[in-house]
N, C-alpha and C. Protein backbone atom coordinates (compact mmCIF):
# COMPACT_ATOMS: atom_id res chain seq x y z
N UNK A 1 12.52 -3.30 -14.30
CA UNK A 1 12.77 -2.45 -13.16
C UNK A 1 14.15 -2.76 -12.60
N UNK A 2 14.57 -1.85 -12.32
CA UNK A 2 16.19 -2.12 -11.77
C UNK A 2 15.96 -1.64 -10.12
N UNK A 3 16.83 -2.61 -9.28
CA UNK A 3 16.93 -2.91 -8.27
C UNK A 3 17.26 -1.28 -7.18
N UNK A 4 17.74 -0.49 -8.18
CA UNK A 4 18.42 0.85 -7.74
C UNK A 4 16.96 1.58 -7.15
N UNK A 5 15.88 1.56 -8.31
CA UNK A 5 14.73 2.46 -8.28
C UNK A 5 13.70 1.75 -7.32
N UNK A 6 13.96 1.09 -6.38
CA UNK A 6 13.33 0.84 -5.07
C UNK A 6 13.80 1.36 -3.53
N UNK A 7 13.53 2.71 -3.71
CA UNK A 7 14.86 3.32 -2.67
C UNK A 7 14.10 4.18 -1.41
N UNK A 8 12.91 3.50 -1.95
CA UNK A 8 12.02 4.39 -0.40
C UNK A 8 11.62 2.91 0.74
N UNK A 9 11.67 3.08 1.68
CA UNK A 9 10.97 2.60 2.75
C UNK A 9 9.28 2.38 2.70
N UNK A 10 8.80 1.29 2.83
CA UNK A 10 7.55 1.61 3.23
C UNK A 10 7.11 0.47 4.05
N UNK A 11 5.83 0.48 4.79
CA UNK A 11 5.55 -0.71 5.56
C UNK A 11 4.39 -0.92 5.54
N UNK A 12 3.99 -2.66 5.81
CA UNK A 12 2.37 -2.98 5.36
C UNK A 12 1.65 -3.06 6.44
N UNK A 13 1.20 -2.89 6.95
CA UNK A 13 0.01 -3.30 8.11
C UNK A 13 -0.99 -3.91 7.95
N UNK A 14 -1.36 -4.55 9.11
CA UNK A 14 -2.33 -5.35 8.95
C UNK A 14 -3.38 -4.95 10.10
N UNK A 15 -4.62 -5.62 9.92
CA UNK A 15 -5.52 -4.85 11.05
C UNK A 15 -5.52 -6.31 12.04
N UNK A 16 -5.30 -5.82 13.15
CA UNK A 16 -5.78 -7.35 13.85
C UNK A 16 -6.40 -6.74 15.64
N UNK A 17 -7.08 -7.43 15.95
CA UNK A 17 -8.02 -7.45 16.68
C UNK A 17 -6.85 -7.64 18.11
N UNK A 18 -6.77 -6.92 19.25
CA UNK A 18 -6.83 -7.23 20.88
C UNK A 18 -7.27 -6.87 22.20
N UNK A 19 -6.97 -7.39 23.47
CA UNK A 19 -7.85 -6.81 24.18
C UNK A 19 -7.17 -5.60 24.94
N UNK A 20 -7.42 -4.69 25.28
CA UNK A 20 -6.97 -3.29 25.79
C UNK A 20 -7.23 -3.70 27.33
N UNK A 21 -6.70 -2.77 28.10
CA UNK A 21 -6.38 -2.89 29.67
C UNK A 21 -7.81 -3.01 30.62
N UNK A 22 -8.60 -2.94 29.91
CA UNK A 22 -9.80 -2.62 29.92
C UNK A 22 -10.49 -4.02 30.10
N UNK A 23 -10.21 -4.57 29.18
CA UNK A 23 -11.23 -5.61 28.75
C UNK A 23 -11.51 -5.51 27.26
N UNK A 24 -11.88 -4.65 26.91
CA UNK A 24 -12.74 -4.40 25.36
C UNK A 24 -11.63 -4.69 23.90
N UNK A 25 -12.49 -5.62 23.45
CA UNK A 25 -11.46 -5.50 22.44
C UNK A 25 -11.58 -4.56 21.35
N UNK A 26 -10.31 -4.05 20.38
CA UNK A 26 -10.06 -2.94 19.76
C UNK A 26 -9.29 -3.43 18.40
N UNK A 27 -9.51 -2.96 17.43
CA UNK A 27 -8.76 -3.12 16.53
C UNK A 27 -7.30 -2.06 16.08
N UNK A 28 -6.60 -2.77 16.00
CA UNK A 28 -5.44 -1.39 15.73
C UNK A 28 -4.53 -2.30 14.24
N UNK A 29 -3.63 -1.24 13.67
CA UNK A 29 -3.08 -1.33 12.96
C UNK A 29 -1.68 -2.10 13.43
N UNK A 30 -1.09 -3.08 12.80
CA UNK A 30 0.31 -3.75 13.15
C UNK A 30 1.05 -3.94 12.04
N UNK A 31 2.45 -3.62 12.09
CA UNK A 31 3.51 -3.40 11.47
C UNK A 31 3.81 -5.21 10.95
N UNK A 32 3.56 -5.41 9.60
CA UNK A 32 3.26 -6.83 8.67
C UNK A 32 4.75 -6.95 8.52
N UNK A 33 5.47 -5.88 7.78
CA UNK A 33 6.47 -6.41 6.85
C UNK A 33 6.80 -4.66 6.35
N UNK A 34 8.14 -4.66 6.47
CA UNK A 34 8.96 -3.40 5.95
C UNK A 34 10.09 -3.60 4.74
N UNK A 35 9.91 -2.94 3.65
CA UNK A 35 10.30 -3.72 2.09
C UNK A 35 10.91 -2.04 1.57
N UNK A 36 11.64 -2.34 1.13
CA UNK A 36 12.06 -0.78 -0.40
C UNK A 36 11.35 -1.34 -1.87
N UNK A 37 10.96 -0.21 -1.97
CA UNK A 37 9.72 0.23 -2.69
C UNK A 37 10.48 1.20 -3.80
N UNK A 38 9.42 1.27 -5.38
CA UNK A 38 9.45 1.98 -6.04
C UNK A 38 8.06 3.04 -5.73
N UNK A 39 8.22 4.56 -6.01
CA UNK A 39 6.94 5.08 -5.64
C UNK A 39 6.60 6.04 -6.85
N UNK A 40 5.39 5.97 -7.50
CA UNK A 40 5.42 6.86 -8.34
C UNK A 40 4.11 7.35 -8.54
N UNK A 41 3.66 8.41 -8.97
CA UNK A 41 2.14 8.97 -8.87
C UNK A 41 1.37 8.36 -10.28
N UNK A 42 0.58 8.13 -10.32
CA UNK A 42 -0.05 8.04 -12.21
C UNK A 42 -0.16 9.01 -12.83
N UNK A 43 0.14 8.14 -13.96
CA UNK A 43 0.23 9.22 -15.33
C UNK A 43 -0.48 9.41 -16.33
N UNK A 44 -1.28 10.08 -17.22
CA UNK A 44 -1.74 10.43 -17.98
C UNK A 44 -3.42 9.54 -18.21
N UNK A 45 -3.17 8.20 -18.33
CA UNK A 45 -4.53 7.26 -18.53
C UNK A 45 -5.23 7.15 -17.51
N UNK A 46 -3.66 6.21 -16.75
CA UNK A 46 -4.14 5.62 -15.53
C UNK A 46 -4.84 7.25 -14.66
N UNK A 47 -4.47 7.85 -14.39
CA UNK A 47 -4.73 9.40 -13.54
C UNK A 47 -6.06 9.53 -14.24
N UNK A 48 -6.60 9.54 -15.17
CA UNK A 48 -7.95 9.88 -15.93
C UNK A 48 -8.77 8.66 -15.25
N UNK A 49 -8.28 7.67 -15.35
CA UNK A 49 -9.28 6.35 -14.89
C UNK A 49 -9.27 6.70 -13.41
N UNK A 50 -8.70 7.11 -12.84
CA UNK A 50 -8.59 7.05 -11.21
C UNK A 50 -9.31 7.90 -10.64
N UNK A 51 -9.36 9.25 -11.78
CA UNK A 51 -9.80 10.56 -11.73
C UNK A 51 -11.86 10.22 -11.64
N UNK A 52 -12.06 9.06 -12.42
CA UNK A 52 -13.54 8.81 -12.65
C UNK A 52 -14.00 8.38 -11.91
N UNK A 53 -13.25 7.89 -10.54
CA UNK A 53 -13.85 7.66 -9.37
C UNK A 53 -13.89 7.81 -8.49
N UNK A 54 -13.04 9.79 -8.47
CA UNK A 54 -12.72 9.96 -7.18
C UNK A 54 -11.56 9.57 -6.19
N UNK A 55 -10.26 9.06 -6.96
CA UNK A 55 -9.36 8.56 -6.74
C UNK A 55 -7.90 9.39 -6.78
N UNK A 56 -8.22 10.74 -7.06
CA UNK A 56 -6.96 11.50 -7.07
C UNK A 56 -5.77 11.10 -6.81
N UNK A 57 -5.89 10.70 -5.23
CA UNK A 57 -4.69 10.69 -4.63
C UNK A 57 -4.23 8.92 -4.47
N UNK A 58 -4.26 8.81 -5.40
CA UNK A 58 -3.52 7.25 -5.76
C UNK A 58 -2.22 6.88 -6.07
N UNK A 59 -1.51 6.37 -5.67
CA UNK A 59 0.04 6.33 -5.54
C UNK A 59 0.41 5.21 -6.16
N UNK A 60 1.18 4.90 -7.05
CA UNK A 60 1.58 3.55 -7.54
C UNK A 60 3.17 2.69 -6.64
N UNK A 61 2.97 1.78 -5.91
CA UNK A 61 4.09 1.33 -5.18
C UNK A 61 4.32 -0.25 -5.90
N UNK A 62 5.94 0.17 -6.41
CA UNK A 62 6.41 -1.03 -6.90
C UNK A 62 7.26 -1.89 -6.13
N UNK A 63 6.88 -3.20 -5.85
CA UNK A 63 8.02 -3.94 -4.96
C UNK A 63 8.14 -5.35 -5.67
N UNK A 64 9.74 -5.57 -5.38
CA UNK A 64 9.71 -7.57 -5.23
C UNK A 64 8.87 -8.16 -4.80
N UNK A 65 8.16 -9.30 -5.53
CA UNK A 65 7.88 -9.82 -5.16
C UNK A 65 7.34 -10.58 -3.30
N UNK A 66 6.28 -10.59 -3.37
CA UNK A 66 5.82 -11.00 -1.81
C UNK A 66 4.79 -12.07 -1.45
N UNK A 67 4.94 -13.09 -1.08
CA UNK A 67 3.26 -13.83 -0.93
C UNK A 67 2.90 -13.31 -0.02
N UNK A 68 1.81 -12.74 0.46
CA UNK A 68 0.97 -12.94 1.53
C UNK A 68 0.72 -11.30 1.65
N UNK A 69 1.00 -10.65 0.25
CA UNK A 69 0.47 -9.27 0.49
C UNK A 69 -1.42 -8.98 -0.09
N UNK A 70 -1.92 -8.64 0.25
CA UNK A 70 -3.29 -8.34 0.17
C UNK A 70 -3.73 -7.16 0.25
N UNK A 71 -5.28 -6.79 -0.48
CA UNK A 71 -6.06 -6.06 -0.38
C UNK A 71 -6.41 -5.26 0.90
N UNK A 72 -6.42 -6.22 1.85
CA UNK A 72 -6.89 -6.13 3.24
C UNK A 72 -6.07 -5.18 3.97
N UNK A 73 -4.86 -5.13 3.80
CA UNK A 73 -3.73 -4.31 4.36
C UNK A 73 -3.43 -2.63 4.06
N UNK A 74 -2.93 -2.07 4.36
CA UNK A 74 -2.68 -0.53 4.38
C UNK A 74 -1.23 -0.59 4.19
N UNK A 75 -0.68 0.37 3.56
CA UNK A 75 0.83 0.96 3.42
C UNK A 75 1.00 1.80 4.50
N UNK A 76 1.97 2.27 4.58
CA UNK A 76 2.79 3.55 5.75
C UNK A 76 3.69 3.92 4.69
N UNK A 77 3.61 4.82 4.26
CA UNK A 77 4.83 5.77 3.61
C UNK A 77 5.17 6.96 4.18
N UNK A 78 6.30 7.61 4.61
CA UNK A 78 6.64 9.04 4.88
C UNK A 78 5.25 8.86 6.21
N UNK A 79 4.77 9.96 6.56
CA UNK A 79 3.99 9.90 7.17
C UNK A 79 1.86 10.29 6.70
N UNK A 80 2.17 9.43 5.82
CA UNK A 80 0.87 9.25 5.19
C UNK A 80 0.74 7.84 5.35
N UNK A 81 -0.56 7.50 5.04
CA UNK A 81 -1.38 6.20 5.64
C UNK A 81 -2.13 5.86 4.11
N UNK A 82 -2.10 4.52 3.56
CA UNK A 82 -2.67 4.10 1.98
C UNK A 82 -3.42 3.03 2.05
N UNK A 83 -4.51 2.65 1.59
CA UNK A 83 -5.27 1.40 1.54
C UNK A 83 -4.90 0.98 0.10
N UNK A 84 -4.84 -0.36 0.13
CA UNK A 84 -4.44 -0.67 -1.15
C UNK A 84 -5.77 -0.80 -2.10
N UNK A 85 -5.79 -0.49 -3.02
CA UNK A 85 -6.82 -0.87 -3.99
C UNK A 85 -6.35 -1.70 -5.09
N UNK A 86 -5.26 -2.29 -5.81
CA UNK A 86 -5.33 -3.41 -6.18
C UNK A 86 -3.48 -3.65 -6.25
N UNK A 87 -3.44 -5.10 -6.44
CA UNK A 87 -2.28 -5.64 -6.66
C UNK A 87 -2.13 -5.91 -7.65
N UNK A 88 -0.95 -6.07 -8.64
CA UNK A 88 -0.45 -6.52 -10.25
C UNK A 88 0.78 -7.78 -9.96
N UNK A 89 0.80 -8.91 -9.78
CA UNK A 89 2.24 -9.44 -10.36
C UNK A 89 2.26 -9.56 -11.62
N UNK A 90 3.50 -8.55 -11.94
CA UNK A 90 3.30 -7.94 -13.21
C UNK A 90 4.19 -9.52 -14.04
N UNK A 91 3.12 -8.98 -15.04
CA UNK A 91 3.53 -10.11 -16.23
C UNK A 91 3.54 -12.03 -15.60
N UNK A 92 2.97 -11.91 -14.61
CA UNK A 92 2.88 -13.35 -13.56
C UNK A 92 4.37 -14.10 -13.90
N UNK A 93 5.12 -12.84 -13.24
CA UNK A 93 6.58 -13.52 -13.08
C UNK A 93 6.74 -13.65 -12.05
N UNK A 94 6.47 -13.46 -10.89
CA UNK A 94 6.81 -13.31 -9.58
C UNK A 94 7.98 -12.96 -9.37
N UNK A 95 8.33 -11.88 -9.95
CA UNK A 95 9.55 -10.79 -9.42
C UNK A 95 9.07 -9.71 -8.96
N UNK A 96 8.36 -9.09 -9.20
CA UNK A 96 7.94 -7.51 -8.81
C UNK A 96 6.43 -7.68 -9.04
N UNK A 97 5.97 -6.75 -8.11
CA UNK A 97 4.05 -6.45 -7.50
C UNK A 97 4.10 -4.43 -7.92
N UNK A 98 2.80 -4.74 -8.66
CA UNK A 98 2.80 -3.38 -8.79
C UNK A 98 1.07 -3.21 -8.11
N UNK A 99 1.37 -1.99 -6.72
CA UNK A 99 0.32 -1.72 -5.78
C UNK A 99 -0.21 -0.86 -6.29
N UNK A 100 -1.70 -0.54 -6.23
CA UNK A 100 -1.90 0.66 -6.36
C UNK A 100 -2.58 1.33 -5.20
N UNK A 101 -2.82 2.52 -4.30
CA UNK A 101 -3.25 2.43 -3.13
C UNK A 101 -3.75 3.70 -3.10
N UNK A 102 -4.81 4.09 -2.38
CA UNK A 102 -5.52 5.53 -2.13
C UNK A 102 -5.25 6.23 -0.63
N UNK A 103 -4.34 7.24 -0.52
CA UNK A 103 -4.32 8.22 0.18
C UNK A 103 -5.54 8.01 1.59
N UNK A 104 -5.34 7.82 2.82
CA UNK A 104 -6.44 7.77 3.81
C UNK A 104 -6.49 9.20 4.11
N UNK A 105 -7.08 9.60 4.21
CA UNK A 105 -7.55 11.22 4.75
C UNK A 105 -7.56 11.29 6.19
N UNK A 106 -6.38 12.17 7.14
CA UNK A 106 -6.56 11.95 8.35
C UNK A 106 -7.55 12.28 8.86
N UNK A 107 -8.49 11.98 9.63
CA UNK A 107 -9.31 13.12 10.31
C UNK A 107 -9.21 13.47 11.76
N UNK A 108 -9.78 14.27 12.02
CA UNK A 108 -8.85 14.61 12.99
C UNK A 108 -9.68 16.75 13.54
């Protein structure tokens, strides 16, 4: 992967728990870590495997290397919202993480 083809913005969130003016506590989304990203949709296999579970809208996000990125966390891209469904350090080099993440459906 060349350093050029990471040219989008994206950011990780994390869920963490506080208390509102209220008293009650609430969970909200918080801004982890903001990185340039490779972004690309799946192709041909992977899209068939994704396809078998209802996974259409799965996005593949490539980045440098990161410790402390997880399952647990959500993407922000453009103005769409992604849960990650799995992580790759590809080839266990620790240069580049390949994400794969599912589309949240606003509702609304």
């Amino acid at each position: 992967m060349r350093t050029e083809e990471l040219r989008h913005k994206i950011t990780f969130q994390s869920l963490t728990t506080s208390t509102n003016e209220n008293g009650f506590e609430e969970e909200i989304w918080e801004g982890y870590l903001t990185v340039w990203a490779g972004v690309s949709n799946l192709y041909a296999r992977e899209f068939f495997q994704a396809a078998a579970v209802q996974a259409e809208k799965t996005v593949k996000f490539t980045i440098r290397f990161i410790k402390g990125i997880d399952e647990s966390m959500r993407i922000l891209f453009g103005d769409k919202q992604y849960n990650i469904t799995s992580i790759d350090n590809i080839k266990y080099r620790n240069r580049y993480m390949e994400i794969k993440a599912l589309e949240v459906e606003s509702s609304g």
